[in-house]
Protein backbone atom coordinates (compact mmCIF):
# COMPACT_ATOMS: atom_id res chain seq x y z
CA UNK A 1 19.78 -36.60 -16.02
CA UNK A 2 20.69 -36.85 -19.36
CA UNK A 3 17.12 -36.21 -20.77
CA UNK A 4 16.70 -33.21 -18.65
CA UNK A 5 16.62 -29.79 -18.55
CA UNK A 6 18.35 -26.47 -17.23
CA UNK A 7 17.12 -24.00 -15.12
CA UNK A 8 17.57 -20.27 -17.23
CA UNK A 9 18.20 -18.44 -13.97
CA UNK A 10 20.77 -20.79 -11.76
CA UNK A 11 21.86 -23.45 -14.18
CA UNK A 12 20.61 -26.04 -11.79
CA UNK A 13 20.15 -29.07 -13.74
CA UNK A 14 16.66 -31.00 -13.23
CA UNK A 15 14.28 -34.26 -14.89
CA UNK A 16 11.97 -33.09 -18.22
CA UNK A 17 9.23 -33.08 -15.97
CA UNK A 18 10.19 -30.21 -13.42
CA UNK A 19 7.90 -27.67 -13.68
CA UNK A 20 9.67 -25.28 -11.15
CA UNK A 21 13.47 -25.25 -10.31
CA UNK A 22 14.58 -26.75 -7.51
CA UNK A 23 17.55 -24.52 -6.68
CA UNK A 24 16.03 -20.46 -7.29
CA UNK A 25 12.09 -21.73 -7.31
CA UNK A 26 12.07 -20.18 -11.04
CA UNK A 27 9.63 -22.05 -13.56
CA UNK A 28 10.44 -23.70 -16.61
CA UNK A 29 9.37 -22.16 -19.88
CA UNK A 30 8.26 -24.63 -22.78
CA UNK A 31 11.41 -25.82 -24.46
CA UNK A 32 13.60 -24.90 -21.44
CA UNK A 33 17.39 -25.75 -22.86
CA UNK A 34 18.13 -29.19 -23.29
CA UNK A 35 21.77 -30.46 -21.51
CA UNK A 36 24.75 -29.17 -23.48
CA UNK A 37 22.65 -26.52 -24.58
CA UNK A 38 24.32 -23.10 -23.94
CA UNK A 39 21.09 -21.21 -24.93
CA UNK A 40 19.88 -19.88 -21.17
CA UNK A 41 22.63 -19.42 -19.57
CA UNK A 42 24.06 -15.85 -20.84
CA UNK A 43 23.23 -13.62 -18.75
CA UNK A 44 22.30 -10.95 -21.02
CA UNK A 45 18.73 -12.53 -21.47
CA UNK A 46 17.74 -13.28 -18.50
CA UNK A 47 14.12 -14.28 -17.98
CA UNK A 48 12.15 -14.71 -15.02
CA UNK A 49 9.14 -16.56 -13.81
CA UNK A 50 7.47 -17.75 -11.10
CA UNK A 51 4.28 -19.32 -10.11
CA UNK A 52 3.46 -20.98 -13.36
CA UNK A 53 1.78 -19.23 -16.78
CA UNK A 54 4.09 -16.88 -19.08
CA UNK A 55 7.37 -15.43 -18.39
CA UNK A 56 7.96 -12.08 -18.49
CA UNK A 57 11.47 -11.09 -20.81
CA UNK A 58 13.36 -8.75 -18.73
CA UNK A 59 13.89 -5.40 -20.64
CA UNK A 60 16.90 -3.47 -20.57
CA UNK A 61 17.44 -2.05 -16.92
CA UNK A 62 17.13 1.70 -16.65
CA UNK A 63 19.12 3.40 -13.63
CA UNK A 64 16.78 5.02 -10.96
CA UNK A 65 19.66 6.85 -8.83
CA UNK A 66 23.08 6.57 -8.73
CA UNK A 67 24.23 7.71 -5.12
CA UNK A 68 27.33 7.76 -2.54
CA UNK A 69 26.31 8.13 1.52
CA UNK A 70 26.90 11.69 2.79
CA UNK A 71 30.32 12.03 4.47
CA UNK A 72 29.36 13.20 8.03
CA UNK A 73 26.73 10.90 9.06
CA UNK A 74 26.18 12.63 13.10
CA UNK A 75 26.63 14.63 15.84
CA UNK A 76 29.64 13.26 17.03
CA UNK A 77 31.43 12.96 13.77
CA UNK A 78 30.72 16.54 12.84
CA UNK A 79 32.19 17.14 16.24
CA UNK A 80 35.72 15.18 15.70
CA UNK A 81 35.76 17.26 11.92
CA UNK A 82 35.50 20.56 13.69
CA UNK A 83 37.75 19.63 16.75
CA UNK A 84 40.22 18.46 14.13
CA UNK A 85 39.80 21.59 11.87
CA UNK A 86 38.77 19.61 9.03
CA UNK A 87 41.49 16.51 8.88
CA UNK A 88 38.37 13.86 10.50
CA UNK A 89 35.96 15.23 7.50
CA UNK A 90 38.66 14.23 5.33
CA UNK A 91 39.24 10.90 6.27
CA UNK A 92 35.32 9.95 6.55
CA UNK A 93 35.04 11.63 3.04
CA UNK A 94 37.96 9.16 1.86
CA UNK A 95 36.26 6.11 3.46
CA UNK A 96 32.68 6.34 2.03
CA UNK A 97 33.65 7.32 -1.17
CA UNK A 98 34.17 4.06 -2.14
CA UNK A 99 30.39 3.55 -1.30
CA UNK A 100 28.07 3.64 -3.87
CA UNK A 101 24.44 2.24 -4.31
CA UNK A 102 22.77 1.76 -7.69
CA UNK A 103 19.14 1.46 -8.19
CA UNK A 104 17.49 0.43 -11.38
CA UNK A 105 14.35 -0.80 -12.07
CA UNK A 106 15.36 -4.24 -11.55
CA UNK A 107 18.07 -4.61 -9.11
CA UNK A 108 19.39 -2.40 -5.98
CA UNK A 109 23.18 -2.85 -5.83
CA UNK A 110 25.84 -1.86 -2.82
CA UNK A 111 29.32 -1.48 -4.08
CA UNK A 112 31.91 -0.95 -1.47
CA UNK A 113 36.06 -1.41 -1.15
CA UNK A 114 38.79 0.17 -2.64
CA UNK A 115 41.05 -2.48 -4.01
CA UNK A 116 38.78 -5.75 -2.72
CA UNK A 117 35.07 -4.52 -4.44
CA UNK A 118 32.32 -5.62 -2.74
CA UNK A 119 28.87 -6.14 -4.51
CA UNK A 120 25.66 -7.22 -2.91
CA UNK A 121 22.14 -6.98 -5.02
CA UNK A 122 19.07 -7.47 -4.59
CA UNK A 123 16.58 -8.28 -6.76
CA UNK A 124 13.48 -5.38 -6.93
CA UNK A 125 10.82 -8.47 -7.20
CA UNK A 126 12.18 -10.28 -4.30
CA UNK A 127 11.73 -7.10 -1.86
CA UNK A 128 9.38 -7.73 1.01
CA UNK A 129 9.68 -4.52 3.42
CA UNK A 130 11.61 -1.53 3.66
CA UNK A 131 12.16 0.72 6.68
CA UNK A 132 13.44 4.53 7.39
CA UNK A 133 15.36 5.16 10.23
CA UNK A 134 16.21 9.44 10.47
CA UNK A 135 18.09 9.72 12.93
CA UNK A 136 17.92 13.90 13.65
CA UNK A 137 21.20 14.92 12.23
CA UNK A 138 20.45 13.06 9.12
CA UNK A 139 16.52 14.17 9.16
CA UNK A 140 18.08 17.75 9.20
CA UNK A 141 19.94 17.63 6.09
CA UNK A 142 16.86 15.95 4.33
CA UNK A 143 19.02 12.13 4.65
CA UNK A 144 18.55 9.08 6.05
CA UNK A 145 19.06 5.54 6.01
CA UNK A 146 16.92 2.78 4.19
CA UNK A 147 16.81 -0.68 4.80
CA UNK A 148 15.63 -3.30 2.40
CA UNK A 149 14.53 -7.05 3.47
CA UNK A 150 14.28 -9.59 0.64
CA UNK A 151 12.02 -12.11 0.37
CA UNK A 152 15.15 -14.49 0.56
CA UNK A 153 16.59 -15.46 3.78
CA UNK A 154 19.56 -15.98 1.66
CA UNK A 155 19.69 -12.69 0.73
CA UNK A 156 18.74 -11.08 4.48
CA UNK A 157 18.74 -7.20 3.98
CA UNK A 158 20.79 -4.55 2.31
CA UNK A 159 21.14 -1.44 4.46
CA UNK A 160 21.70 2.10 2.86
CA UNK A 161 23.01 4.49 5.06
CA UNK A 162 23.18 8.67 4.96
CA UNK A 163 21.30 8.20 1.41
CA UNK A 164 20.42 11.61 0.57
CA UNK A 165 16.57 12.25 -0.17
CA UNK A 166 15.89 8.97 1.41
CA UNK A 167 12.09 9.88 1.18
CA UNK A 168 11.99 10.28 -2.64
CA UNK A 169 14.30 7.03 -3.08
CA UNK A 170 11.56 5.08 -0.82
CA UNK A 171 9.08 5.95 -2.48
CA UNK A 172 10.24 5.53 -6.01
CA UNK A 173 11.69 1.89 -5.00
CA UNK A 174 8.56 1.16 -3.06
CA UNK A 175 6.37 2.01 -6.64
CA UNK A 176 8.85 -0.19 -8.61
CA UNK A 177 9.34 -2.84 -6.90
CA UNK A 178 5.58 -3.25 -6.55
CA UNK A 179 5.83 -3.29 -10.32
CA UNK A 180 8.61 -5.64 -10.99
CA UNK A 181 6.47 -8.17 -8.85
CA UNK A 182 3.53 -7.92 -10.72
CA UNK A 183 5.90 -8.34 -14.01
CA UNK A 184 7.16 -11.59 -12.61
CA UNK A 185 4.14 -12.48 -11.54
CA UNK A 186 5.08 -12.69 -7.40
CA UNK A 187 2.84 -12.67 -4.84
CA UNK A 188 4.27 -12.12 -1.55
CA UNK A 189 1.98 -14.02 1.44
CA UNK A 190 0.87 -12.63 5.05
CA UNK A 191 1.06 -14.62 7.69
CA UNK A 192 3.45 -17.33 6.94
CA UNK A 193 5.68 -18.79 9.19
């Protein structure tokens, strides 16, 4: 493919006539980068399109919430941390600390490990559901757990547990990611199988 072109999102290489990528689905822009080219493939100016027509420039991202999952996530763990007189809150405070889950209006990331990190992101565009499960000891201390399904079997769902004001973080993700999809021009369809 020497007279091809380069996908801006993947680097996937493809013929001049591609109109859509063949490895993310993303469409090619007039004058998509020619091979050799490195203009496209820093990720600092990242661009995304899909289903034809402009593409929308993503913007700098601005952070939505930064937040860790609460330490004592139920009944029976604030059972052991009593029974223990405080050493079991201790060691479940040491182990999710090294949680954290950062929301911007692009992206919702889920960091996790202490010397191996672990990142997993989803894209805000590519969200297709969300759910709320409160279980009573978190729906008592206003918390819960959210879990996001991406568009993307790849992807599969990201599950935030003991998030603190888990109502307010729905619904601010839920607004947003409605709006990233409309930037990018994504229309999500009922009914397929």
């Amino acid at each position: 493919m020497d007279d091809g072109k380069y996908c801006e999102g993947c680097g996937k290489a493809a013929s001049a006539d591609a109109q859509f990528c063949g490895g993310c689905g993303r469409a090619y822009p007039d004058g998509a980068p020619a091979p050799g080219s490195d203009r496209g493939h820093d990720s600092g100016s990242a661009t995304v399109g899909l289903a034809g027509g402009a593409v929308a420039p993503a913007g700098p991202e601005s952070e939505l919430f930064d937040l860790r999952p609460l330490a004592v996530q139920g009944f029976g763990e604030l059972t052991l941390c009593v029974l223990s007189l405080g050493l079991a809150w201790l060691i479940y405070w040491l182990a999710r600390r090294w949680t954290r889950y950062r929301i911007t209006d692009q992206r919702i990331e889920v960091q996790t490990g202490v010397l191996d990190r672990r990142r997993e992101t989803i894209e805000l565009f590519r969200v297709q559901d969300f759910e709320i499960r409160e279980p009573l000891f978190l729906r008592l201390r206003d918390a819960g757990s959210l879990v996001i399904r991406s568009m993307d079997p790849a992807e599969g769902e990201i599950e935030l547990a003991a998030v603190p004001g888990v109502q307010e973080v729905y619904e601010t993700l839920r607004r947003t990611s409605i709006d990233e999809r409309n930037r990018n021009r994504v229309r999500l369809l009922e009914g397929m199988e």
